[in-house]
Protein backbone atom coordinates (compact mmCIF):
# COMPACT_ATOMS: atom_id res chain seq x y z
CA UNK A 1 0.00 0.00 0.00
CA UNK A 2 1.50 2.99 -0.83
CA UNK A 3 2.14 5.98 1.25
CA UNK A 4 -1.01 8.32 -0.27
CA UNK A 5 -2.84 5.41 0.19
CA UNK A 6 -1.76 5.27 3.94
CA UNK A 7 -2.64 8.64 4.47
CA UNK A 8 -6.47 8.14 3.14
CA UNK A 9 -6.96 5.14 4.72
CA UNK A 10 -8.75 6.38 7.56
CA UNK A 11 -11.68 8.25 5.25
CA UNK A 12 -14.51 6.66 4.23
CA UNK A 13 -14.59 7.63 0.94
CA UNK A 14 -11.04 7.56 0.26
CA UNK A 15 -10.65 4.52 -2.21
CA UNK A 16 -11.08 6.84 -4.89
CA UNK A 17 -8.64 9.52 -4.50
CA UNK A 18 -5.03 9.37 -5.55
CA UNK A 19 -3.78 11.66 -2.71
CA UNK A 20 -4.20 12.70 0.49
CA UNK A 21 -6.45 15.33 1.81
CA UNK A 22 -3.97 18.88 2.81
CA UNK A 23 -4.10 19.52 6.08
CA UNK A 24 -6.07 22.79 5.73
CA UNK A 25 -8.71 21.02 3.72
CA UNK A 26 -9.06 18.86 7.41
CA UNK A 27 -9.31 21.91 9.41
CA UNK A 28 -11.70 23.90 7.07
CA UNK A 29 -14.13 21.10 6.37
CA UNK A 30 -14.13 19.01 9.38
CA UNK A 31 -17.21 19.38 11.95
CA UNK A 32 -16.03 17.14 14.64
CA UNK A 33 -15.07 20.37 16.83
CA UNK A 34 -18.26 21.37 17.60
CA UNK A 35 -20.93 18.39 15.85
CA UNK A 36 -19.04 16.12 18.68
CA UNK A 37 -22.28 17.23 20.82
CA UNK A 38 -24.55 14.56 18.97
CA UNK A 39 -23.19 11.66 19.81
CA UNK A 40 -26.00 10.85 22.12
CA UNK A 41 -28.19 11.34 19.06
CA UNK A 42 -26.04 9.45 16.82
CA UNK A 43 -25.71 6.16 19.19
CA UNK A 44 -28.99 6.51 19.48
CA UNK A 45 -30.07 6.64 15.84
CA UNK A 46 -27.15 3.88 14.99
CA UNK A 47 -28.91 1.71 17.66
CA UNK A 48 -32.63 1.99 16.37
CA UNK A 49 -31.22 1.89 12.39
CA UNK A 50 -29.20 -1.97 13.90
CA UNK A 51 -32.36 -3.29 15.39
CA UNK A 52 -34.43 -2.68 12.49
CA UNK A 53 -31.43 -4.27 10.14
CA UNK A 54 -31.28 -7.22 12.34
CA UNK A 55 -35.32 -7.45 12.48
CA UNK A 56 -35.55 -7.34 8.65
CA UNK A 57 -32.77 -10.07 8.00
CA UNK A 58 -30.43 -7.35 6.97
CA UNK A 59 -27.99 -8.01 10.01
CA UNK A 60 -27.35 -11.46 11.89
CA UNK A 61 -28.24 -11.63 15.30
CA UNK A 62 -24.60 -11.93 16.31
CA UNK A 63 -23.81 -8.70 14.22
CA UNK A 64 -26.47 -7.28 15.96
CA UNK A 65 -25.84 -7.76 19.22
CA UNK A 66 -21.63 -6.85 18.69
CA UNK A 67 -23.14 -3.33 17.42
CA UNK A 68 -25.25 -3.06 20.64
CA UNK A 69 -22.40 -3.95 22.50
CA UNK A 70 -19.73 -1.85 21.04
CA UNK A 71 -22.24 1.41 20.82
CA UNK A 72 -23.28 1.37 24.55
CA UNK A 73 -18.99 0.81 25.09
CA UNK A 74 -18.75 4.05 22.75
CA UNK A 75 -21.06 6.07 24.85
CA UNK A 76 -19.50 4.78 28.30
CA UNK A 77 -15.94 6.15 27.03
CA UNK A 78 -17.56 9.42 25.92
CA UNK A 79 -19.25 10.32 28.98
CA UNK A 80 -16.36 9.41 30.91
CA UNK A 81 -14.19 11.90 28.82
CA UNK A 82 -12.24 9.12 27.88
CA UNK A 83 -12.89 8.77 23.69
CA UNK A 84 -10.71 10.15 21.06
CA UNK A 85 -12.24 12.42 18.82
CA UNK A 86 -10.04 12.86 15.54
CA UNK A 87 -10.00 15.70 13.20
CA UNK A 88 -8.87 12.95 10.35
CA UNK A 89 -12.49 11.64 10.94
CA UNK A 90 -14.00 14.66 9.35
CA UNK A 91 -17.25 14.34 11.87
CA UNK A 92 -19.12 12.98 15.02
CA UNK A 93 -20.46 10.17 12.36
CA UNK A 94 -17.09 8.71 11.38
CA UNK A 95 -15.23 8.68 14.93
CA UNK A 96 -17.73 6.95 16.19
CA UNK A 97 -18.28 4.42 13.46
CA UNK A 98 -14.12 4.11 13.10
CA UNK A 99 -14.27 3.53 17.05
CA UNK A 100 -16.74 0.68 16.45
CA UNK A 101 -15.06 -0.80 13.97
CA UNK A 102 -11.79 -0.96 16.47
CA UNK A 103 -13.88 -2.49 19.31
CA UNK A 104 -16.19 -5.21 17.13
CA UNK A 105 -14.40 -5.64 14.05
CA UNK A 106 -16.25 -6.31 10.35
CA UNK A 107 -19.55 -5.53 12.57
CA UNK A 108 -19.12 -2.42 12.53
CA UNK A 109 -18.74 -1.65 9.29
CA UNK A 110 -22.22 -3.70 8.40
CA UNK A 111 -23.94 -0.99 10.46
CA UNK A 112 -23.82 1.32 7.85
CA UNK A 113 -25.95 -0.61 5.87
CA UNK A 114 -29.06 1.04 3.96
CA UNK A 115 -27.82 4.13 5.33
CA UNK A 116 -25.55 7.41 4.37
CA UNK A 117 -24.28 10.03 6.03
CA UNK A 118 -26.97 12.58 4.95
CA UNK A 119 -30.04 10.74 6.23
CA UNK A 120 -27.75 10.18 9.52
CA UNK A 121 -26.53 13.86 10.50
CA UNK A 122 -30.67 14.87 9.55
CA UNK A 123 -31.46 12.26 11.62
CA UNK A 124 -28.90 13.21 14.34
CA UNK A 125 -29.77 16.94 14.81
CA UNK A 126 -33.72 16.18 14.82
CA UNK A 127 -33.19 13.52 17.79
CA UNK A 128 -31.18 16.31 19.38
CA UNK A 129 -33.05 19.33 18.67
CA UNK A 130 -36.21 17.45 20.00
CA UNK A 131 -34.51 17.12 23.21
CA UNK A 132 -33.36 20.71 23.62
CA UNK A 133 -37.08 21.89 22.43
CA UNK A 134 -38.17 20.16 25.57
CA UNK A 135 -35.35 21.44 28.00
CA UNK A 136 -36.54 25.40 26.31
CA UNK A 137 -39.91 24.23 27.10
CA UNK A 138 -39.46 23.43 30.45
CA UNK A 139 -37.39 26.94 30.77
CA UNK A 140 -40.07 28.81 30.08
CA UNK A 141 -42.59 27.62 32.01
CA UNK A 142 -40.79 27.93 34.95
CA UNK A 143 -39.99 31.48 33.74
CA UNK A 144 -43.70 32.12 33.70
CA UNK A 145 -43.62 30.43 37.14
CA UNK A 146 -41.49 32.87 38.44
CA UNK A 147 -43.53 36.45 36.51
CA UNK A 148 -47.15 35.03 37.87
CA UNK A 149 -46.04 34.68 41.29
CA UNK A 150 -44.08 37.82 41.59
CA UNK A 151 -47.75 39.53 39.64
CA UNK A 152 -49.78 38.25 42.62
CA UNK A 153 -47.56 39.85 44.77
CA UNK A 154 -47.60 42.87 43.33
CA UNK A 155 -51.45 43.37 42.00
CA UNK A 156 -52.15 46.28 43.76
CA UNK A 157 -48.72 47.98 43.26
CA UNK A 158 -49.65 51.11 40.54
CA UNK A 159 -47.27 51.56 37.46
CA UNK A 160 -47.79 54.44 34.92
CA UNK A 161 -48.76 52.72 32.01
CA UNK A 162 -47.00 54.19 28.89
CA UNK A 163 -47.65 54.51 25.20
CA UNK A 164 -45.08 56.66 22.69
CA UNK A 165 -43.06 56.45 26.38
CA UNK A 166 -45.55 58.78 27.58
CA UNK A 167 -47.24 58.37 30.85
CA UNK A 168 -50.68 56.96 29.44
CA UNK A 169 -53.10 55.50 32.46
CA UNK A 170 -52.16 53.63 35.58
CA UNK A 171 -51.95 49.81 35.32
CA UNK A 172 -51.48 47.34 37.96
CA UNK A 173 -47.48 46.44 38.29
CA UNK A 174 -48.70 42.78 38.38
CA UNK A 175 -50.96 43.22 35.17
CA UNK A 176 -47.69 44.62 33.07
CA UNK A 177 -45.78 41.55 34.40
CA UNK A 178 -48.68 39.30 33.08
CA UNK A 179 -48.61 41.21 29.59
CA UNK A 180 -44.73 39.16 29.49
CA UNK A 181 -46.78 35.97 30.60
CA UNK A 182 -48.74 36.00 28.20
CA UNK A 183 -45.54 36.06 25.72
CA UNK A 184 -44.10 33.44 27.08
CA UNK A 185 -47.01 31.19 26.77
CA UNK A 186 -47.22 32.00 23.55
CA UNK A 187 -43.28 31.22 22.86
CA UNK A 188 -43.48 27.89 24.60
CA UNK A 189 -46.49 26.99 22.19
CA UNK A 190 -44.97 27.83 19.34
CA UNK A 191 -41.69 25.52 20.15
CA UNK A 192 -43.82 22.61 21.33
CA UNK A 193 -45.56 23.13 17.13
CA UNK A 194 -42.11 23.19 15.72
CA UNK A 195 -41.40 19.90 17.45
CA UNK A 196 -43.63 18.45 15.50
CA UNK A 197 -42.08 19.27 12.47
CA UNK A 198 -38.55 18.51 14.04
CA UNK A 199 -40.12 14.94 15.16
CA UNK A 200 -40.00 13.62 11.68
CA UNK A 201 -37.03 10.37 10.51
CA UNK A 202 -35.22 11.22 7.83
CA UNK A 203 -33.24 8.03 8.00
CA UNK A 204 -33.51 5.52 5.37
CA UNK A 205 -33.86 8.33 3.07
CA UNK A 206 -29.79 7.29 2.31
CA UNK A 207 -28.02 9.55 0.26
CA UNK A 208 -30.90 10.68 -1.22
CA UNK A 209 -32.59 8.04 -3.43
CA UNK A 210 -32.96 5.75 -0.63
CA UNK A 211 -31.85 2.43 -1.03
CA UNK A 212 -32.35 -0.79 -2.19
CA UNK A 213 -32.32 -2.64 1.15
CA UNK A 214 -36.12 -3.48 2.17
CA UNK A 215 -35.82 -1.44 5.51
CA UNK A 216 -38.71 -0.80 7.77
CA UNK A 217 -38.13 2.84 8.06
CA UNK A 218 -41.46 2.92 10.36
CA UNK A 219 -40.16 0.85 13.15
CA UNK A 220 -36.87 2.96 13.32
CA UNK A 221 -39.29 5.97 13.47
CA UNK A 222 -41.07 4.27 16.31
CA UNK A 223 -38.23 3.22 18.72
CA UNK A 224 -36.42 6.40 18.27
CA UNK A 225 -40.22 8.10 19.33
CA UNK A 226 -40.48 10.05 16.47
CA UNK A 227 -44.40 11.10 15.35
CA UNK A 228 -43.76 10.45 11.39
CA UNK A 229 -41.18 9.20 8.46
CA UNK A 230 -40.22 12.00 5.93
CA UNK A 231 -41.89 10.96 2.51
CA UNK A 232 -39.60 12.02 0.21
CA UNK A 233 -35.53 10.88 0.05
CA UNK A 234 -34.40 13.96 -1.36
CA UNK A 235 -36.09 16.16 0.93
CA UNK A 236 -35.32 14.26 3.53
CA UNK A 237 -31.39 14.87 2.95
CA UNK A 238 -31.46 18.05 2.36
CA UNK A 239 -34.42 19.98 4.27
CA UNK A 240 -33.52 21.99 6.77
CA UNK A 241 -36.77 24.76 7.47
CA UNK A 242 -37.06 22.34 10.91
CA UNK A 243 -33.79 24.28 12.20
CA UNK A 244 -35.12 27.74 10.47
CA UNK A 245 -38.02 27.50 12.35
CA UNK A 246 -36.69 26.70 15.79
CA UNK A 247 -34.27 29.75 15.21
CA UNK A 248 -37.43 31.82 13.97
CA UNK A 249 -39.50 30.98 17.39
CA UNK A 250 -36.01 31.11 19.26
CA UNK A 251 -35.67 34.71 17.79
CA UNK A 252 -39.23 35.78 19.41
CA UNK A 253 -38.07 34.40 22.52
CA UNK A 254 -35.46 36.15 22.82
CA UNK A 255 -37.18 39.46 21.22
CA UNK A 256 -39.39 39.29 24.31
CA UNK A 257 -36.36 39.07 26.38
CA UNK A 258 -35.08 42.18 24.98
CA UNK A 259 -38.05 44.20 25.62
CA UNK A 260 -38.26 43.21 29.00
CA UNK A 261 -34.94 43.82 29.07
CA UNK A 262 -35.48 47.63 27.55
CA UNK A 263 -37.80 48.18 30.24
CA UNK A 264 -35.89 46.51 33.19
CA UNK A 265 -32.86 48.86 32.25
CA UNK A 266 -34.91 52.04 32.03
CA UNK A 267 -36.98 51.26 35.53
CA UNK A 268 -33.93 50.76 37.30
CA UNK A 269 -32.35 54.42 36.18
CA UNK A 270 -32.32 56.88 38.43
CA UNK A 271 -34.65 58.78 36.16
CA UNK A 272 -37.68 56.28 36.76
CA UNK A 273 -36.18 54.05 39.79
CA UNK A 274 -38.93 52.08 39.92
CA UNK A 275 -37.18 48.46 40.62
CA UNK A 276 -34.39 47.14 42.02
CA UNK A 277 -32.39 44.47 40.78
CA UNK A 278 -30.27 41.95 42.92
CA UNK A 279 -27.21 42.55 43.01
CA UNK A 280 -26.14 39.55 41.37
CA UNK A 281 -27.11 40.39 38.37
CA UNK A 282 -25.98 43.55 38.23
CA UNK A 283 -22.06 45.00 38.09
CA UNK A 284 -20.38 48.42 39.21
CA UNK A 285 -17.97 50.91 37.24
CA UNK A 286 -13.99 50.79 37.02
CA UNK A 287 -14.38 54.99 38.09
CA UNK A 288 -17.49 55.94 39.30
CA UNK A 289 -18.34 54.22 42.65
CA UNK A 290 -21.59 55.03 42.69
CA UNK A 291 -22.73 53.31 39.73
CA UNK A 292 -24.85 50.13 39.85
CA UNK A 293 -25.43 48.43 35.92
CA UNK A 294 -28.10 46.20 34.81
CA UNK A 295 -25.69 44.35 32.90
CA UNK A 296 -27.48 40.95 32.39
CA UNK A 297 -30.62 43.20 30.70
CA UNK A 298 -28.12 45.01 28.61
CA UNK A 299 -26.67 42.02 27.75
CA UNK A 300 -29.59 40.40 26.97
CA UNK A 301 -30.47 42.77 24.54
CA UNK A 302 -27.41 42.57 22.92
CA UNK A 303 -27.75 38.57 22.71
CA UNK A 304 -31.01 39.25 20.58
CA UNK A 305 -29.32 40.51 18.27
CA UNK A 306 -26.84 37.43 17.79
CA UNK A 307 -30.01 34.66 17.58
CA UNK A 308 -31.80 36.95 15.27
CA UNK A 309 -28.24 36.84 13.03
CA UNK A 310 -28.42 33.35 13.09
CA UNK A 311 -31.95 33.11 11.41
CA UNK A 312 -30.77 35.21 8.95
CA UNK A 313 -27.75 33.46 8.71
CA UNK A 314 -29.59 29.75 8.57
CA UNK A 315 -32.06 31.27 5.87
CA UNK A 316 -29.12 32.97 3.57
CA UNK A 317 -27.48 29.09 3.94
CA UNK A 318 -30.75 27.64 2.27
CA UNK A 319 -32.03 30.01 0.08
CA UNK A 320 -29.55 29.21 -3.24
CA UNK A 321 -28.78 25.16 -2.53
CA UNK A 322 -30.25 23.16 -5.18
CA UNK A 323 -31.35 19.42 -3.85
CA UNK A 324 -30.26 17.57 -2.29
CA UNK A 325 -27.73 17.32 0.50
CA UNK A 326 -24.73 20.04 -0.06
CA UNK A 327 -21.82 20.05 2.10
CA UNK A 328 -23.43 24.05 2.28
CA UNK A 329 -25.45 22.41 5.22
CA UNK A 330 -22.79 21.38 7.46
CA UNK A 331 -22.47 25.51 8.26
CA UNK A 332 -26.07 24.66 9.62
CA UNK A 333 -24.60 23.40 13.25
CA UNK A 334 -23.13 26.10 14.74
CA UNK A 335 -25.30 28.77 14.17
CA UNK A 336 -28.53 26.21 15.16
CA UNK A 337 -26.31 25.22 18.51
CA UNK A 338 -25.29 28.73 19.91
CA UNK A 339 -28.93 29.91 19.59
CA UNK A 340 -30.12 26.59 21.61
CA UNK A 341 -26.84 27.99 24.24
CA UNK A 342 -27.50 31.41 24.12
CA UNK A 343 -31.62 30.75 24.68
CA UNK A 344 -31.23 28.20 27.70
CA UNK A 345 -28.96 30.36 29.52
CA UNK A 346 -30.71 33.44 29.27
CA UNK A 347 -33.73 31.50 30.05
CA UNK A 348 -32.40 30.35 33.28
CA UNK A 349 -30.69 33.52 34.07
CA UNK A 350 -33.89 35.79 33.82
CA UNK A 351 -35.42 33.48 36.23
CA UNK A 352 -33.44 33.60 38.85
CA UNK A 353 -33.02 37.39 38.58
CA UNK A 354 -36.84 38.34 38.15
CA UNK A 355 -37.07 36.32 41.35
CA UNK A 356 -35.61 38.84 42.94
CA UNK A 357 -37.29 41.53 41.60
CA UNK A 358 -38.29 44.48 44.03
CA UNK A 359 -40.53 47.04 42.93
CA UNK A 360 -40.90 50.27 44.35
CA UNK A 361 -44.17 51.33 45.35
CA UNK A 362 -43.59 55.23 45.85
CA UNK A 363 -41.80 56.07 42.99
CA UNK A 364 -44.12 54.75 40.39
CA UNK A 365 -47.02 56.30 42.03
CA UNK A 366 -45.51 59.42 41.73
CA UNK A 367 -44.63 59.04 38.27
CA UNK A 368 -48.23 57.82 37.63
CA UNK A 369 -49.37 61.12 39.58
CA UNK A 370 -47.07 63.24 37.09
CA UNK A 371 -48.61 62.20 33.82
CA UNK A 372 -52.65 63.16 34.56
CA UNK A 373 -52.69 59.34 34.07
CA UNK A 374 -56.33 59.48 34.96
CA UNK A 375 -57.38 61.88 32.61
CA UNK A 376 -59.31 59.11 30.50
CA UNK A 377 -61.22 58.50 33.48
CA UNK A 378 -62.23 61.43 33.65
CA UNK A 379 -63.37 61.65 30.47
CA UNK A 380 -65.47 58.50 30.59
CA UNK A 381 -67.27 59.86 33.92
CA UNK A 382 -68.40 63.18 31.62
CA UNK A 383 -69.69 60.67 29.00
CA UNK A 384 -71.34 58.13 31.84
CA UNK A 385 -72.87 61.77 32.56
CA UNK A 386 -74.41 62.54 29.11
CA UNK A 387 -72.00 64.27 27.45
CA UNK A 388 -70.79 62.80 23.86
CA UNK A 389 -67.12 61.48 23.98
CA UNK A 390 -65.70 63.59 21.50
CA UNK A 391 -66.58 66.85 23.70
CA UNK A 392 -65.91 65.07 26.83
CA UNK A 393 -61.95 64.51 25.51
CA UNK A 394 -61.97 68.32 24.17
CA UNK A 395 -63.36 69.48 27.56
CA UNK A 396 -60.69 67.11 29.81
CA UNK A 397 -57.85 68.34 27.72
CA UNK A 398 -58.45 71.32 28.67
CA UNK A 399 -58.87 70.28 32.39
CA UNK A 400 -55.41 68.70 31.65
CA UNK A 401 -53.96 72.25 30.21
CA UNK A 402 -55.37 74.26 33.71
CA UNK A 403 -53.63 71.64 36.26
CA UNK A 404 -50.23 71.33 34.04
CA UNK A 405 -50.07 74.73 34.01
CA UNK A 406 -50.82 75.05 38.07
CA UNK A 407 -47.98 72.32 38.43
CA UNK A 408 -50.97 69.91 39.99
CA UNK A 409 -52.00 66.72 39.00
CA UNK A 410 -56.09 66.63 37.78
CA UNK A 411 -57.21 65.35 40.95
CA UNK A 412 -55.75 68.15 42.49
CA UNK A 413 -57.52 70.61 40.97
CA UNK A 414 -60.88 71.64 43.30
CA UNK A 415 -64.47 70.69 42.89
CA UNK A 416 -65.36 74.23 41.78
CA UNK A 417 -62.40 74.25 38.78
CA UNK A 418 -63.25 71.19 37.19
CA UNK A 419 -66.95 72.37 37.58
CA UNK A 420 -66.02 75.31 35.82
CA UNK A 421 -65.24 73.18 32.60
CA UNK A 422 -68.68 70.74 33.15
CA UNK A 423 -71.55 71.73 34.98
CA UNK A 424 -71.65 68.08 35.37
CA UNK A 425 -69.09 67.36 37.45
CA UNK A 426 -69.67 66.27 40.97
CA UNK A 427 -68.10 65.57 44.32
CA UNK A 428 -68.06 62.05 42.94
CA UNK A 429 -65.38 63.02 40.56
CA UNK A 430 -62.18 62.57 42.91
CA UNK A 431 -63.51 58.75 43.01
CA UNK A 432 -62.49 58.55 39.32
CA UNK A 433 -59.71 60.78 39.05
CA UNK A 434 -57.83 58.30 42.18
CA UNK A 435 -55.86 56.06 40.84
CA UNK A 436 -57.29 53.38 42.70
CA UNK A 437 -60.26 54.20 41.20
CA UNK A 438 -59.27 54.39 37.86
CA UNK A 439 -57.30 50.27 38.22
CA UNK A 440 -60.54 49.29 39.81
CA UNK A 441 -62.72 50.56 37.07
CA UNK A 442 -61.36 48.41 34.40
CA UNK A 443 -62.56 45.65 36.14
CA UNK A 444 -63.33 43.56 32.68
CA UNK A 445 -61.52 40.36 31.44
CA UNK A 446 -57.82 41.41 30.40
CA UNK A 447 -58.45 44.29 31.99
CA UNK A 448 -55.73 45.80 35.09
CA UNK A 449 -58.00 45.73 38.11
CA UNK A 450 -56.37 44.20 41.10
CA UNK A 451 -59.26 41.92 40.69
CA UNK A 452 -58.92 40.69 37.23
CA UNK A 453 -54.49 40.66 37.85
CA UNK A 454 -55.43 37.94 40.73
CA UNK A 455 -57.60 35.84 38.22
CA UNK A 456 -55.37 35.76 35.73
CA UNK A 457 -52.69 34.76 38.01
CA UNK A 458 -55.05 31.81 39.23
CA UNK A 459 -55.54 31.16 35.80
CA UNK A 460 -51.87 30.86 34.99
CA UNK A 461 -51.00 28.70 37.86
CA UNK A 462 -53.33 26.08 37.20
CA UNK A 463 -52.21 26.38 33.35
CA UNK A 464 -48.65 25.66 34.85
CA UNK A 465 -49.29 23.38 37.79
């Protein structure tokens, strides 16, 4: 054998090719560096595809059971940190089949069998993407967990509401928590419908004609727990809008996470101070002592911005490949596994910092008193009165115009000056213009009464029990 030969021996393919691969063709196309994280996936798909061979006459028993063997070897040595992974071995697929091979003999290469390396890395990153989908599940329920609880706590606290960042009406503290509940729930419905679409075997499929071994792709399918068989070979290979469509609901996550994170950072400046943060999560400056960051917010936001890249990045990676499998796809991996990181962490970090959340009561009253927050209110009383909406708002604003310029907030102004703009006004008035009054008004479902904020948090809790 000569020495090129030597050199190739170890590739799979390498029969063909007169001379070895450079050594910065290795480096730039090898995946084993970071695809090494699917060998749980992989033994597990290489176990399912040898049970089927075996049960269809494809592989002898004793074949069989040398695979089984040698596989749950494979994954002892790798959780013990003990396996070998080579960058000669291109990928996760190879070391462990070449490892195999080494511990059973001519077994191991029958397990390849009515298989390829395209339906097996599809295969791979569904089995494993499943599993994370669950974990990011479970993250954000107990997320949600951790906003309901700290809502009923806080149902009677009063927050200025804002729209256009403008002081709007007073909302419950609890309700505005709830309004990030709500997105959650909606986030952790949307992964648990893209693992449907991730649940699907693309092995059998082969390169992507399939093949002409009679395999019983259904029974694979049903010991690996998967809901259905892709129908098609070539799609099978190459499809890859399950991954763009965890890193599109992945993206909303973390978009939520930002605008919490907008408003987290702007409550606890000294210009609103309405929160504290524990300190924890929070860091100080290298010169001014006195400073006190929100940096896991800040750098939450910026983290948005690096899983929204990676959609964009996933969909540029598809949108020119013609079918089917392209070695385009292996720059699929990374992108798909630092948004799974990046999601779980933040996940887990956000709950254990919104747990500590402390609100202050005082200074977002005040602000809530600054913005004639109740001035709606007072324009629905005028209309509950007789008068048509469209005069009530012209005769509040200029209610609102009288107390701004006095430096007051509305309910500060006396009975006889807001009678002075309605005859209809009453001493009944300062019951609306409160902003107890005006929380407890809107006492309709989805609405920000204290009342409705503690049924929706019984609500939520039995949704999440």
């Amino acid at each position: 054998m000569s020495d090129n030969q030597l050199a190739n021996k170890s590739q799979a393919w390498s029969a063909l090719f007169s001379e070895p691969m450079s050594d910065l063709v290795k480096r730039y196309t090898a995946s084993v560096g970071f695809d090494q994280r699917l060998w749980r996936a992989d033994i597990a798909g290489s176990l399912a595809h040898a049970e089927m061979l075996a049960a269809q006459g494809i592989l002898s028993a004793e074949d069989h059971a040398a695979i089984q063997r040698g596989l749950n070897d494979i994954a002892a040595e790798i959780e013990a940190g003990q396996f070998e992974w080579k960058l000669d071995l291109e990928d996760v697929h190879l070391n462990i089949e070449a490892r195999l091979t080494e511990r059973v003999g001519i077994a191991g290469k029958r397990l390849h069998t009515g298989r390829s390396r395209n339906d097996q890395v599809a295969t791979d990153v569904r089995l494993w993407l499943r599993g994370e989908i669950d974990e990011i599940a479970g993250l954000l329920t107990a997320l949600q967990r951790v906003l309901v609880e700290k809502a009923g706590e806080h149902a009677d606290v009063i927050l200025p509401g804002f729209t256009h960042l403008q002081v709007a009406q007073p909302v419950s503290f609890g309700h505005h928590l709830l309004a990030y509940v709500e997105m959650f729930a909606r986030d952790a419905e949307r992964m648990l419908d893209v693992r449907k679409r991730v649940n699907r075997l693309p092995l059998g499929a082969a390169a992507l004609a399939g093949t002409s071994y009679p395999l019983d792709r259904e029974r694979v399918a049903a010991t690996l727990g998967m809901e259905a068989v892709c129908q098609n070979s070539l799609d099978a290979v190459s499809d890859r809008d399950f991954a763009i469509e965890f890193s599109a609901a992945a993206s909303l996550v973390m978009l939520h996470i930002s605008r919490l994170s907008e408003e987290l950072i702007l409550w606890m400046s000294q210009n609103f101070g309405f929160i504290t943060l524990p300190d924890a999560f929070c860091t100080g400056s290298s010169i001014m002592p006195q400073k006190k960051n929100p940096d896991v917010p800040e750098l939450a936001r910026g983290k948005t911005g690096r899983v929204v890249g990676h959609l964009v990045g996933l969909v540029t990676l598809m949108k020119g490949q013609p079918l089917a499998y392209n070695k385009d796809n292996q720059e699929d991996k990374e992108p798909l596994f630092d948004t799974v990181d990046t999601l779980k962490d933040t996940l887990r970090i956000f709950a254990d910092m919104l747990a500590g959340l402390a609100p202050k009561p005082e200074a977002m009253r005040a602000a809530a008193l600054r913005g004639h927050a109740t001035a709606t209110d007072l324009a629905d009383y005028l209309v509950k009165k007789g008068l048509p909406f469209r005069d009530a708002h012209e005769v509040v604003a200029h209610a609102v115009k009288t107390a701004t310029a006095k430096g007051v907030d509305l309910a500060a102004l006396s009975l006889d000056e807001l009678k002075a703009f309605d005859a209809r006004v009453e001493a009944d008035v300062f019951d609306v213009l409160s902003l107890e009054g005006s929380l407890n008004a809107r006492n309709v479902l989805g609405g920000t009464a204290p009342a409705q904020v503690r049924a929706q948090v019984a609500r939520h809790r039995t949704r999440l029990a």
